[in-house]
C-alpha atoms as a PDB file:
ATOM      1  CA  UNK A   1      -8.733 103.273 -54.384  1.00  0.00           C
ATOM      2  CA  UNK A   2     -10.390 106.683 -56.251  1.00  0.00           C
ATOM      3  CA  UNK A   3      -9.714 109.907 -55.361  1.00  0.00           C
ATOM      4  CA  UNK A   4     -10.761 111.387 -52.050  1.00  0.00           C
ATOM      5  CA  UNK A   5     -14.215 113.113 -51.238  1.00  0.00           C
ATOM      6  CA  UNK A   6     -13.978 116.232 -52.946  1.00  0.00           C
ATOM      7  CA  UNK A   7     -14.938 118.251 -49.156  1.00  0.00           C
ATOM      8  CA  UNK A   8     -11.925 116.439 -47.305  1.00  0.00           C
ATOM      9  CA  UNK A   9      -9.784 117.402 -50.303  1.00  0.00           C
ATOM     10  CA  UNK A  10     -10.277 120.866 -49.991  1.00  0.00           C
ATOM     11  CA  UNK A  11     -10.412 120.662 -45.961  1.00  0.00           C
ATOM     12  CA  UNK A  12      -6.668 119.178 -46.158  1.00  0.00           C
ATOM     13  CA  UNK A  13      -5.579 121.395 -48.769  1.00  0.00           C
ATOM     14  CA  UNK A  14      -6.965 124.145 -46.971  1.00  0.00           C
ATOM     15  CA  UNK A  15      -5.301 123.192 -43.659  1.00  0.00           C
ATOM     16  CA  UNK A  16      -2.015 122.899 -45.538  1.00  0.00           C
ATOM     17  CA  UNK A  17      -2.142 126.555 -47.009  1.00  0.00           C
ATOM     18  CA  UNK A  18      -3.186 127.991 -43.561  1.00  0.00           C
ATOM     19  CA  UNK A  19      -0.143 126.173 -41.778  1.00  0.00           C
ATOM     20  CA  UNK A  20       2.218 127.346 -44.614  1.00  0.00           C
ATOM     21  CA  UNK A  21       0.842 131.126 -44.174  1.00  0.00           C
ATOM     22  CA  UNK A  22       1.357 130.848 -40.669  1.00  0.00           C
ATOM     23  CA  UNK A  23       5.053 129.300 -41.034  1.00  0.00           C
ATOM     24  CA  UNK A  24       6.160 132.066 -43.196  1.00  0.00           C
ATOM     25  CA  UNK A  25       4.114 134.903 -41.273  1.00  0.00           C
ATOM     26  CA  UNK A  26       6.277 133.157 -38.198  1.00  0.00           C
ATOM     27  CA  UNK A  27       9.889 133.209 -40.227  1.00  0.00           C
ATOM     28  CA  UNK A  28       9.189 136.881 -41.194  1.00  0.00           C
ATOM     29  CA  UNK A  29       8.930 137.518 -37.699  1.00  0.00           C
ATOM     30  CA  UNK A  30      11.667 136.101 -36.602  1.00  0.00           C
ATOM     31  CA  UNK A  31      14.481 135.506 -39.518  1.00  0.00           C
ATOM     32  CA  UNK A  32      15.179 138.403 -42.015  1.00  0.00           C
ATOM     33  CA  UNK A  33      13.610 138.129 -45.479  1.00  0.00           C
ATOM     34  CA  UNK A  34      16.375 136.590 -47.089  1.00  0.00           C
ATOM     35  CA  UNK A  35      16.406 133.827 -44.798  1.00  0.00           C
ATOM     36  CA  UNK A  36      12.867 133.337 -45.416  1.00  0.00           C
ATOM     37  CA  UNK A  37      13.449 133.775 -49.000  1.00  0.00           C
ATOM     38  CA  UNK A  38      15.813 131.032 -48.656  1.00  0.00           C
ATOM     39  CA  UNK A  39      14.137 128.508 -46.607  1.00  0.00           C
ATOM     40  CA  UNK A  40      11.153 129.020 -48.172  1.00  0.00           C
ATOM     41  CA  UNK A  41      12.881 127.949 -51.968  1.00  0.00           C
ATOM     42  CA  UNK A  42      14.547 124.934 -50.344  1.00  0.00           C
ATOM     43  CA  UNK A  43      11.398 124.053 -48.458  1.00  0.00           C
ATOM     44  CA  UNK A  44       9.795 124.023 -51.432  1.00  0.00           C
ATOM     45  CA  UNK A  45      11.927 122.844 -53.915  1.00  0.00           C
ATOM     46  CA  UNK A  46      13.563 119.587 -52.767  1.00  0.00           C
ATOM     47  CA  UNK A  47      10.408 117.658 -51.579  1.00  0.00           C
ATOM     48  CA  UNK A  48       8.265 118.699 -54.730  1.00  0.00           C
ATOM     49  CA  UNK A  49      11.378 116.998 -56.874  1.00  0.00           C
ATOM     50  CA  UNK A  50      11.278 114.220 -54.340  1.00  0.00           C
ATOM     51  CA  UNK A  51       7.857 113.760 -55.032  1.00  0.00           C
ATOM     52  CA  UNK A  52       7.894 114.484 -58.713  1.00  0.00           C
ATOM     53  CA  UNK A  53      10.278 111.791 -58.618  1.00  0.00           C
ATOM     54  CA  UNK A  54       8.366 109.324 -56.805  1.00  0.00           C
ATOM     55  CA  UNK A  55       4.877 109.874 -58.651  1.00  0.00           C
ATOM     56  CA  UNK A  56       5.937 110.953 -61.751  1.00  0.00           C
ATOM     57  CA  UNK A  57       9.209 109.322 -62.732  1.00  0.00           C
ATOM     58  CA  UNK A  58       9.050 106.020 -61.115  1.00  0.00           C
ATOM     59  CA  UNK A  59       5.717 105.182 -60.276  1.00  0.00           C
ATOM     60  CA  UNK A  60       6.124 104.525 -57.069  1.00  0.00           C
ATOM     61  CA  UNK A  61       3.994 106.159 -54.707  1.00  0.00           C
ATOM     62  CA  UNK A  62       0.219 107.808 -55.723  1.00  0.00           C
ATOM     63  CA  UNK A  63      -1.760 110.235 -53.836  1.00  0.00           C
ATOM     64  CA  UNK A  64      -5.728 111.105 -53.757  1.00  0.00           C
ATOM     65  CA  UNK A  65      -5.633 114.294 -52.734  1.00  0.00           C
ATOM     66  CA  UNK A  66      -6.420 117.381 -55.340  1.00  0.00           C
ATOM     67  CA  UNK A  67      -5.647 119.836 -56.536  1.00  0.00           C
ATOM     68  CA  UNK A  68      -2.403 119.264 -58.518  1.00  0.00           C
ATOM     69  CA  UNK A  69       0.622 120.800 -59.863  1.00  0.00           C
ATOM     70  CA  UNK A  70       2.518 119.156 -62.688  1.00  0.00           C
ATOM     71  CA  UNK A  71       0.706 115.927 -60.702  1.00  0.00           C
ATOM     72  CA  UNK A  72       1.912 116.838 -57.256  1.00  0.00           C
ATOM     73  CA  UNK A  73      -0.937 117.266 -54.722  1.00  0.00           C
ATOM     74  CA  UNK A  74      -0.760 120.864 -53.520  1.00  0.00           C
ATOM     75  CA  UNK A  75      -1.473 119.560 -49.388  1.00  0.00           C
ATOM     76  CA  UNK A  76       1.223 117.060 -50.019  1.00  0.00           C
ATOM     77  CA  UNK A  77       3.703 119.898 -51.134  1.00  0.00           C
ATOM     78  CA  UNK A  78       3.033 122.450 -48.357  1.00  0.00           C
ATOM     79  CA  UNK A  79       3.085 119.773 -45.811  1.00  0.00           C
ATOM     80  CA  UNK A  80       7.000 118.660 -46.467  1.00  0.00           C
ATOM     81  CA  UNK A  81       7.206 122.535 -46.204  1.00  0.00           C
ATOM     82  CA  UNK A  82       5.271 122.991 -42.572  1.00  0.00           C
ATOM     83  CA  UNK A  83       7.108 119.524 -41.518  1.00  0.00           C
ATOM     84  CA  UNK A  84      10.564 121.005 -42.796  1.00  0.00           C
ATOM     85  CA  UNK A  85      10.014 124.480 -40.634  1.00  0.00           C
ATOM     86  CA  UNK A  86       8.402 123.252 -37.893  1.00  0.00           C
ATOM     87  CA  UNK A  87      11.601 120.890 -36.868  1.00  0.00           C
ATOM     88  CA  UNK A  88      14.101 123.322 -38.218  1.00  0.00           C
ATOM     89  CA  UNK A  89      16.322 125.005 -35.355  1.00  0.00           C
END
């Protein structure tokens, strides 16, 4: 299986980025920036190694989406980060 239609690439991506706006506009409003700050590194940072891990290291998993970073789909990334903050308390 080839990469995804270039127009449902984008419209995930895009989706992704608008959800992880809104998350962050959301934490701002309600948690102090450090929190934010905070959350927002975490969020970040452990599911992009995860998946650096999986794609890049050993070969398990492979995505179709693009864009990429360092071979990480940028939809894939924000989305651990909206999933992460929309269940946390």
């Amino acid at each position: 299986m080839g990469r995804l239609d270039p127009r449902l690439s984008k419209s995930i991506t895009t989706q992704a980025v608008v959800g992880a706006g809104l998350s962050l506009a959301h934490s701002l409003c309600t948690r102090d920036f450090r929190r934010t700050l905070l959350f927002g590194v975490l969020g970040h940072t452990m599911p992009a190694l995860g998946e650096y891990a999986s794609i890049d290291v050993l070969k398990v998993l492979r995505h179709h989406v693009e864009p990429l970073a360092k071979g990480i789909p940028w939809a894939v990334a924000l989305g651990w980060y909206n999933v992460g903050y929309g269940t946390s308390p």
